[in-house]
Protein backbone atom coordinates (compact mmCIF):
# COMPACT_ATOMS: atom_id res chain seq x y z
CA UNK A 1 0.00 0.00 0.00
CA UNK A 2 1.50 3.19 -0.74
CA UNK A 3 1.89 5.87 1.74
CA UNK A 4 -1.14 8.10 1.11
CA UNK A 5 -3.74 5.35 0.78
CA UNK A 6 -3.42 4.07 4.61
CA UNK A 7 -3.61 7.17 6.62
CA UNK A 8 -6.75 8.06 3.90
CA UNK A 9 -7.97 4.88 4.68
CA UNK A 10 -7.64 5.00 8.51
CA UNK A 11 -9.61 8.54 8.25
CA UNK A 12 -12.27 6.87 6.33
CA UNK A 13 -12.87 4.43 9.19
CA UNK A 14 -12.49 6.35 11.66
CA UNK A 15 -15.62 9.03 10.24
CA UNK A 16 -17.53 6.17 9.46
CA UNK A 17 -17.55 5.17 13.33
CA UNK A 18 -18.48 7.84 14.74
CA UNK A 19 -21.95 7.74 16.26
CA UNK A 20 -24.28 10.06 14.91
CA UNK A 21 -26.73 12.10 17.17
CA UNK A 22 -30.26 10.77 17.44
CA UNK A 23 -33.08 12.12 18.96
CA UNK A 24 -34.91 9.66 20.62
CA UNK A 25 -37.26 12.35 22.66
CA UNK A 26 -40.67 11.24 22.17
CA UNK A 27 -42.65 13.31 19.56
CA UNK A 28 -45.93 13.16 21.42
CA UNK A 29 -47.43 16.99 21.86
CA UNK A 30 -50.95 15.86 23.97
CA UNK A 31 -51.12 14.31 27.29
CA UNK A 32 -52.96 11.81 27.47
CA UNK A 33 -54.91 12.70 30.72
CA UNK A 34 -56.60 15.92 28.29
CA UNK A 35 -59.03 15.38 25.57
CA UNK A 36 -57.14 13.16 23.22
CA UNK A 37 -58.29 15.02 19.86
CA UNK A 38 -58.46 11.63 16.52
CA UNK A 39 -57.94 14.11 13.70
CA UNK A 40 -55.28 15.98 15.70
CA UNK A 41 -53.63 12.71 18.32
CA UNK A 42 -54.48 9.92 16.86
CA UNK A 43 -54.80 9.78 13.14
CA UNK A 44 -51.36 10.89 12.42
CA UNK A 45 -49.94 8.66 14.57
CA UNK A 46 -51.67 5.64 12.30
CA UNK A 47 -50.75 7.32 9.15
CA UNK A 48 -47.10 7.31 10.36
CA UNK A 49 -47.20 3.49 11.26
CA UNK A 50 -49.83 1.28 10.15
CA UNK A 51 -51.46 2.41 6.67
CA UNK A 52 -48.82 1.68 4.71
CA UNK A 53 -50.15 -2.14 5.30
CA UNK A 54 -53.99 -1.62 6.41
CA UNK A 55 -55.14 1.12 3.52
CA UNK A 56 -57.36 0.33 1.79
CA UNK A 57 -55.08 -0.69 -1.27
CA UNK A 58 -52.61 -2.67 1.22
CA UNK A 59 -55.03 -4.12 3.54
CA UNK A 60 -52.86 -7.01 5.21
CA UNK A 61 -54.65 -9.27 7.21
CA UNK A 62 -57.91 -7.46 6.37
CA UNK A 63 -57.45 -4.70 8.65
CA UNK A 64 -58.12 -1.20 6.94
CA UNK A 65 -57.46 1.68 9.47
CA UNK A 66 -58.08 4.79 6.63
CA UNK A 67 -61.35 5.81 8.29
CA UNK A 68 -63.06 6.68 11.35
CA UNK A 69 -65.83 3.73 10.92
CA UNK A 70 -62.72 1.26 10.64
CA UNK A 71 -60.50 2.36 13.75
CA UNK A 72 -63.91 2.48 15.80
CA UNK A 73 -64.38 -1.11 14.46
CA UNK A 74 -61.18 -2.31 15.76
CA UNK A 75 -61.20 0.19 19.21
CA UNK A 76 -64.53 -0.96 20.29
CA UNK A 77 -63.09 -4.98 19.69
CA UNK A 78 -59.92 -3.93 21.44
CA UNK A 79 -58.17 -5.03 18.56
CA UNK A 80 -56.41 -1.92 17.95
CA UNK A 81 -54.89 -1.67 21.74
CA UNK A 82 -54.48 -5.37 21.93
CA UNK A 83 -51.76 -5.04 18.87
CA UNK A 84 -50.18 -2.43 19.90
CA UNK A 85 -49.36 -3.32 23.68
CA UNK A 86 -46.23 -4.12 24.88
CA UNK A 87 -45.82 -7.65 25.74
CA UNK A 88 -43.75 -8.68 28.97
CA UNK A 89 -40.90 -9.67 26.27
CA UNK A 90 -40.95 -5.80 25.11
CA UNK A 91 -42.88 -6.01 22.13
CA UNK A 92 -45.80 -5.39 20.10
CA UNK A 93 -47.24 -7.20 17.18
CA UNK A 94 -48.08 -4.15 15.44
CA UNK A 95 -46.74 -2.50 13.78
CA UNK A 96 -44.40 -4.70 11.88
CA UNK A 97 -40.42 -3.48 12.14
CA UNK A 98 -40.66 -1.69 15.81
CA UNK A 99 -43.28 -0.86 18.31
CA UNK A 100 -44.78 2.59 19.13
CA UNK A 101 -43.42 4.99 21.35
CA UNK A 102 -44.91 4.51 25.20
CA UNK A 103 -46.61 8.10 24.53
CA UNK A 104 -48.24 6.77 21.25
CA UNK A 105 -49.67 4.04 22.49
CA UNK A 106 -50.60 6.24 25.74
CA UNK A 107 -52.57 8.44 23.28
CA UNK A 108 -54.77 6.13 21.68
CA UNK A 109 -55.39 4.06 25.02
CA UNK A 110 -56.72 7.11 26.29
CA UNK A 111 -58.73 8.29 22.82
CA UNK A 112 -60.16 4.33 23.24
CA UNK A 113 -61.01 4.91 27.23
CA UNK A 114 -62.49 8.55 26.26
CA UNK A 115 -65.24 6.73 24.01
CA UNK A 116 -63.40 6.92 20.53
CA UNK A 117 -64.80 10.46 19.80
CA UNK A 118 -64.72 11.37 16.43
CA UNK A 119 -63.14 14.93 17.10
């Protein structure tokens, strides 16, 4: 190896170990102990992590969560909470890749326990 390539080399390494910042700060804006608000809580938090599999052109399993009428469907059955609870071994079944952040799922427990207003 010549001269020039190994300490350009050992840079290269060296910048491509370096641990990057992340933010791991939950994102969550609304306690859950207010009025947890669907269009404004909830929905986003389902657009973010489940429609790209339960649209209604991707709907895996059957499950469609696009619409108001579906996710009351599946609150009311408490098959929404029940697949996005944390098991004792630290993890959900839903959704697929990664779990929810503790404040996500602490927001739509509480829009579920509030009487899954449409608001």
């Amino acid at each position: 190896m010549s001269a020039g390539i190994l300490p350009a080399f050992l840079v290269l390494i060296v910048i491509s170990c370096q641990k990057k910042e992340v933010n791991l700060t939950p994102t969550c804006s609304t306690n859950p102990t207010s009025a947890v608000s669907l269009k404004r809580d909830v929905f986003p938090i389902i657009k973010t992590n489940c429609l790209s599999c339960h649209d209604a052109a991707n709907h895996n399993g059957g499950i469609v969560l696009d619409s108001y009428e579906n996710l009351l469907l599946y609150g009311k059955s408490d098959d929404l909470l029940n697949s996005i609870r944390i098991a004792a071994n630290g993890k959900a079944y839903m959704p697929k890749g990664g779990r929810l952040l503790d404040c996500e799922i602490a927001l739509i427990q509480a829009w579920v326990k509030q009487g899954l207003v449409n608001n």
